[in-house]
PDB file of N, CA and C in Angstrom:
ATOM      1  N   UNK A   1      52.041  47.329  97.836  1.00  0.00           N
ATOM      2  CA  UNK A   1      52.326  48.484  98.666  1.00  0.00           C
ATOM      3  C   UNK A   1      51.945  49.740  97.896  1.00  0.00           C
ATOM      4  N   UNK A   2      51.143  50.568  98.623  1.00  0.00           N
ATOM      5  CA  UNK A   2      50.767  52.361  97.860  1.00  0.00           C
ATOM      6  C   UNK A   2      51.773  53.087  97.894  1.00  0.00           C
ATOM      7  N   UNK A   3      51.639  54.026  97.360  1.00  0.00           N
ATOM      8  CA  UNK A   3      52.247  55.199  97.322  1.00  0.00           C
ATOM      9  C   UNK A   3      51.810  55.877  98.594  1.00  0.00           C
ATOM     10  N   UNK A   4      52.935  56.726  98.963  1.00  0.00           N
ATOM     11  CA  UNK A   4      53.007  57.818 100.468  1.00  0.00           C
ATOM     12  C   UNK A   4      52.698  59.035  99.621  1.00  0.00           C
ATOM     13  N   UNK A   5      51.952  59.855 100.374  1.00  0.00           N
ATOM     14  CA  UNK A   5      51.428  60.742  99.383  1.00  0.00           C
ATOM     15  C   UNK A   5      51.994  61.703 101.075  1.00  0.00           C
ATOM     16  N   UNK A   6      52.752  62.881 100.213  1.00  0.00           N
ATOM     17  CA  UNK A   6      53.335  63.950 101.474  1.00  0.00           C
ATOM     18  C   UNK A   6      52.836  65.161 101.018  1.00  0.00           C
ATOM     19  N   UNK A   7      52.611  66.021 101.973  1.00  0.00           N
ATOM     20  CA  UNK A   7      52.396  67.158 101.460  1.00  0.00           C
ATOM     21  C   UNK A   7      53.643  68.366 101.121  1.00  0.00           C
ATOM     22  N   UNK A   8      53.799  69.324 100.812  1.00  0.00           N
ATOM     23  CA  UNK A   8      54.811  69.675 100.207  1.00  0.00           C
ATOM     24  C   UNK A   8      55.549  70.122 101.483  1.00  0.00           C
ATOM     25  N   UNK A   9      54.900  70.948 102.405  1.00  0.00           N
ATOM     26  CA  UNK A   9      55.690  71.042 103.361  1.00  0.00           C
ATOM     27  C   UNK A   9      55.898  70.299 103.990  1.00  0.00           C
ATOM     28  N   UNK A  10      55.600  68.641 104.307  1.00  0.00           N
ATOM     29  CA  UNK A  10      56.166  67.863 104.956  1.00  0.00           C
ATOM     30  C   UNK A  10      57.702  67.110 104.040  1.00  0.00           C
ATOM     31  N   UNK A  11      57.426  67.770 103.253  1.00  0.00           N
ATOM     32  CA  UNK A  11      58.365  67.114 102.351  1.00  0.00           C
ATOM     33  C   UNK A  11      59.659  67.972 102.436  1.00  0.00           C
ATOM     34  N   UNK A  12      59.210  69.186 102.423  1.00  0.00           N
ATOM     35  CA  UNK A  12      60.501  70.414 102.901  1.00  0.00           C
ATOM     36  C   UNK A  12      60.841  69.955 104.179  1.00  0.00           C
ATOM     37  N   UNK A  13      60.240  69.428 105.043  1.00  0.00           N
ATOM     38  CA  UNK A  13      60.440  69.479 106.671  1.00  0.00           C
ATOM     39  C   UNK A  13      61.697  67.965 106.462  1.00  0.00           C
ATOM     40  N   UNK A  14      61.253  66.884 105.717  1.00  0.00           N
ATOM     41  CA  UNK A  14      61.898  65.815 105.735  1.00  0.00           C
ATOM     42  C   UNK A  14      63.203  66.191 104.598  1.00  0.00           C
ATOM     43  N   UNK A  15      63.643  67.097 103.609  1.00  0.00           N
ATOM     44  CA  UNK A  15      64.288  68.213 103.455  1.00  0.00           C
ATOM     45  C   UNK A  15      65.471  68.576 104.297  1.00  0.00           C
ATOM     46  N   UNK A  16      64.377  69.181 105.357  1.00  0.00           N
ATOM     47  CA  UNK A  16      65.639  70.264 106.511  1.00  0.00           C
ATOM     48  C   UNK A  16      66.060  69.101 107.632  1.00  0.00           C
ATOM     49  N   UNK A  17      65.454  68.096 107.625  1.00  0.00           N
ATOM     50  CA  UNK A  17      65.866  67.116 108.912  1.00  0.00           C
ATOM     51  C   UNK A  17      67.049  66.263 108.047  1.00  0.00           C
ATOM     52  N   UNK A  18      66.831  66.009 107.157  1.00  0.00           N
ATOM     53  CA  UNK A  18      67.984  65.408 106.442  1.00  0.00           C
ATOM     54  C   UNK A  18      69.209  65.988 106.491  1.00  0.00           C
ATOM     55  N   UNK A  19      68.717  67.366 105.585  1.00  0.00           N
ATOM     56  CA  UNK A  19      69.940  68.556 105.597  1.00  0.00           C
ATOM     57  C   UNK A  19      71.009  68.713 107.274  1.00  0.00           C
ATOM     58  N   UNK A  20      69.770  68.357 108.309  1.00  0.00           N
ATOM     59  CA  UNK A  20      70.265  68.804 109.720  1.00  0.00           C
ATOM     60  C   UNK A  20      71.248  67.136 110.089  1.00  0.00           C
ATOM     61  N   UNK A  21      70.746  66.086 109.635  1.00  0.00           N
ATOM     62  CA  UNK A  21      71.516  64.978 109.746  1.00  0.00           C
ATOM     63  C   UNK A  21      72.952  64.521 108.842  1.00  0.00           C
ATOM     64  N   UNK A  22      72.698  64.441 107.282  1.00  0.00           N
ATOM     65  CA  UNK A  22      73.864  64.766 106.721  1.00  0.00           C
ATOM     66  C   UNK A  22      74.747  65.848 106.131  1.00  0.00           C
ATOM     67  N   UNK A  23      74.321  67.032 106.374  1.00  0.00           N
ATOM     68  CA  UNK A  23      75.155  67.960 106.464  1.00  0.00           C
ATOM     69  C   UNK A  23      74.017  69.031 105.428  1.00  0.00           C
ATOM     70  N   UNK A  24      75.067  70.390 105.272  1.00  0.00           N
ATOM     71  CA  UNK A  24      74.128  71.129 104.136  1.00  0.00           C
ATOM     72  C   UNK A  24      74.393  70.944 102.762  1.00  0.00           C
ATOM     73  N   UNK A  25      75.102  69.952 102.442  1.00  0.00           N
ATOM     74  CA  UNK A  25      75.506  69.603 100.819  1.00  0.00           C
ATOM     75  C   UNK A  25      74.732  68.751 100.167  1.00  0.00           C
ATOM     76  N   UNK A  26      73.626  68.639 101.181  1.00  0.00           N
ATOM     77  CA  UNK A  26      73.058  67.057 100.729  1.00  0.00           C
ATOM     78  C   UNK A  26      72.576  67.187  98.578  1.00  0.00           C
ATOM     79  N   UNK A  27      72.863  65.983  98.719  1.00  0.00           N
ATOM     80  CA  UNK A  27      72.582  65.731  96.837  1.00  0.00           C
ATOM     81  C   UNK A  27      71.138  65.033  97.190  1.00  0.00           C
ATOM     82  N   UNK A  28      70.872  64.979  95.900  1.00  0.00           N
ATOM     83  CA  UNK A  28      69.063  64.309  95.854  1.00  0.00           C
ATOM     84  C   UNK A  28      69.092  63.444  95.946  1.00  0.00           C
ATOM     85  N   UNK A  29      70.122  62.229  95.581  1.00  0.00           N
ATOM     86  CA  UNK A  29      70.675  61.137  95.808  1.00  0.00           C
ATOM     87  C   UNK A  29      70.850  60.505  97.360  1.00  0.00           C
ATOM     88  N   UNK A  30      71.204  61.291  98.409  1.00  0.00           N
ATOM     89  CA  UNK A  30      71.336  60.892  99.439  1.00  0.00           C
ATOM     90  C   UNK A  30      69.897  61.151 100.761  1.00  0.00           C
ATOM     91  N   UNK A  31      69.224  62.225  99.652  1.00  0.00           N
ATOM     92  CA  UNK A  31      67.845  62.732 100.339  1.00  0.00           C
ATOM     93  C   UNK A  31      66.717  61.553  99.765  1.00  0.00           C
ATOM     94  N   UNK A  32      67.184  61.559  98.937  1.00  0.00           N
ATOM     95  CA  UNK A  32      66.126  60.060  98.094  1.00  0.00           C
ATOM     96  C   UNK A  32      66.416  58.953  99.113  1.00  0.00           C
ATOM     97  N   UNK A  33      67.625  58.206  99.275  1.00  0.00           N
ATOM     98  CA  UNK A  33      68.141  57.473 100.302  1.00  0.00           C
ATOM     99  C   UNK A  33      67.313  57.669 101.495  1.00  0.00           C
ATOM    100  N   UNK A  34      67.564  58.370 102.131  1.00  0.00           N
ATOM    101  CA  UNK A  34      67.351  59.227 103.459  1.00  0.00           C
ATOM    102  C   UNK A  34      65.835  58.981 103.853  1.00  0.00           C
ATOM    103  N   UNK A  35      65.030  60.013 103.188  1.00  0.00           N
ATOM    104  CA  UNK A  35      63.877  60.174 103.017  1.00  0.00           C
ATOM    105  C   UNK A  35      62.965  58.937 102.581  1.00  0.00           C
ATOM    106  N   UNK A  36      63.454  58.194 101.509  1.00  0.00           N
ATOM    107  CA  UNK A  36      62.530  57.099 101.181  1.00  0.00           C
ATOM    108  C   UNK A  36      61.121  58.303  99.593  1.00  0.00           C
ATOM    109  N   UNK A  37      61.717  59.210  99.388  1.00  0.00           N
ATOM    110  CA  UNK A  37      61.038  59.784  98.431  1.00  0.00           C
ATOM    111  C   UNK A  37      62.073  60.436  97.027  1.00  0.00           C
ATOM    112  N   UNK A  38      61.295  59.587  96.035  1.00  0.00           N
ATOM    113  CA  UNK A  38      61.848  59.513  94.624  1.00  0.00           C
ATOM    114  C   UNK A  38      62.628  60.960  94.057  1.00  0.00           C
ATOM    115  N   UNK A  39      63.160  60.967  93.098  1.00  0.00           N
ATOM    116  CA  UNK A  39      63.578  62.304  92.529  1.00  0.00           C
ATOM    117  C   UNK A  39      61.892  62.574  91.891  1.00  0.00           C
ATOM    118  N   UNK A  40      61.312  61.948  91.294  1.00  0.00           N
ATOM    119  CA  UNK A  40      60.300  62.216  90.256  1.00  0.00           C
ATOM    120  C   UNK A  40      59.542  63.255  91.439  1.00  0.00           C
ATOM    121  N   UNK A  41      59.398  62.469  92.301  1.00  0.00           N
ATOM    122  CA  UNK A  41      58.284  62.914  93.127  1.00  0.00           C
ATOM    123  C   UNK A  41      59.117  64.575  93.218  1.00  0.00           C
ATOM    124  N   UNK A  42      60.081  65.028  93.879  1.00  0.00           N
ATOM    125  CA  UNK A  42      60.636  66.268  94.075  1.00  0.00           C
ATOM    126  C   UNK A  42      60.534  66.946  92.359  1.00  0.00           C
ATOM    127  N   UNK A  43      61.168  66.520  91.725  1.00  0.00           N
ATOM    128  CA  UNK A  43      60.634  67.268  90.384  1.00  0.00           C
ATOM    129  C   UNK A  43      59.381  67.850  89.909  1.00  0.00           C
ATOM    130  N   UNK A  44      58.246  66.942  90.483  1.00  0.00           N
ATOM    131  CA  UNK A  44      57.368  67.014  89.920  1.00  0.00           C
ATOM    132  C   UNK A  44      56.506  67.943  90.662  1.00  0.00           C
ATOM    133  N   UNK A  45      56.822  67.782  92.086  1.00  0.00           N
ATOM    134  CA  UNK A  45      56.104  69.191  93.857  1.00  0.00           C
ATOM    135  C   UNK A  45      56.783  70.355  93.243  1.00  0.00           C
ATOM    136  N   UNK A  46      58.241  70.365  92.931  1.00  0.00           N
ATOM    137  CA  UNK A  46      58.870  71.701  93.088  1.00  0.00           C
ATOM    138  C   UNK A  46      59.677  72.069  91.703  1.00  0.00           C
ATOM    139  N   UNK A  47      59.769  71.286  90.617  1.00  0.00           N
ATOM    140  CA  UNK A  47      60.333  71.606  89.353  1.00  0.00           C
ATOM    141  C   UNK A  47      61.667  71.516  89.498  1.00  0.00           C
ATOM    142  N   UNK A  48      62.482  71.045  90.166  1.00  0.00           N
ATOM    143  CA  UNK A  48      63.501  69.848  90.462  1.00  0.00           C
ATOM    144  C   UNK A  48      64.479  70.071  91.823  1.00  0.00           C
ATOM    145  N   UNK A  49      65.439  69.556  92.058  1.00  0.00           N
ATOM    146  CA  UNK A  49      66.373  69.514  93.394  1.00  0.00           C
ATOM    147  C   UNK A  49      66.890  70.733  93.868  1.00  0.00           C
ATOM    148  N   UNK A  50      67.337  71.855  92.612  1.00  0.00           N
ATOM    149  CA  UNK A  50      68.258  72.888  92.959  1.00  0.00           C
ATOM    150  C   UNK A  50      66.527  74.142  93.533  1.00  0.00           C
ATOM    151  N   UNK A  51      65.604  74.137  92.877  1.00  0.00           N
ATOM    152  CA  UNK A  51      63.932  74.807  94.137  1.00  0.00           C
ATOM    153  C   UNK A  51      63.793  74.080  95.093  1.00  0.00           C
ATOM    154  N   UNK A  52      64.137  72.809  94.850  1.00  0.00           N
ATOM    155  CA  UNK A  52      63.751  72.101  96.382  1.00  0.00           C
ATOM    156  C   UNK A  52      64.333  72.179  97.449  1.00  0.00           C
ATOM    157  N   UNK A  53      66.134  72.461  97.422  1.00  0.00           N
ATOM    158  CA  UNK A  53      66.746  72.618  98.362  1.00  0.00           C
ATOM    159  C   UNK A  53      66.662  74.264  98.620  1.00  0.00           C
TER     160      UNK A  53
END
């Protein structure tokens, strides 16, 4: 199986749909869950969870 390669704003968008499903506290932990996309990967688009959210 490959890698999903997202672009950054689809990645914000899967982000705010999360945020809109489990609430606005979400942890990276439950967006990783959620989403199906790694912490590395968010670290590495946006320089970590607290720019990403």
């Amino acid at each position: 199986m490959g890698r999903k390669r997202y672009s950054d704003e689809a990645l914000l968008e899967m982000g705010r749909e999360a945020a809109a499903e489990l609430g606005p506290f979400l942890t990276q932990y439950e967006f990783s869950r959620h989403a199906g996309v790694s912490s590395t990967t968010i670290h590495d688009r946006f320089g970590g969870w607290t720019d990403f959210r």
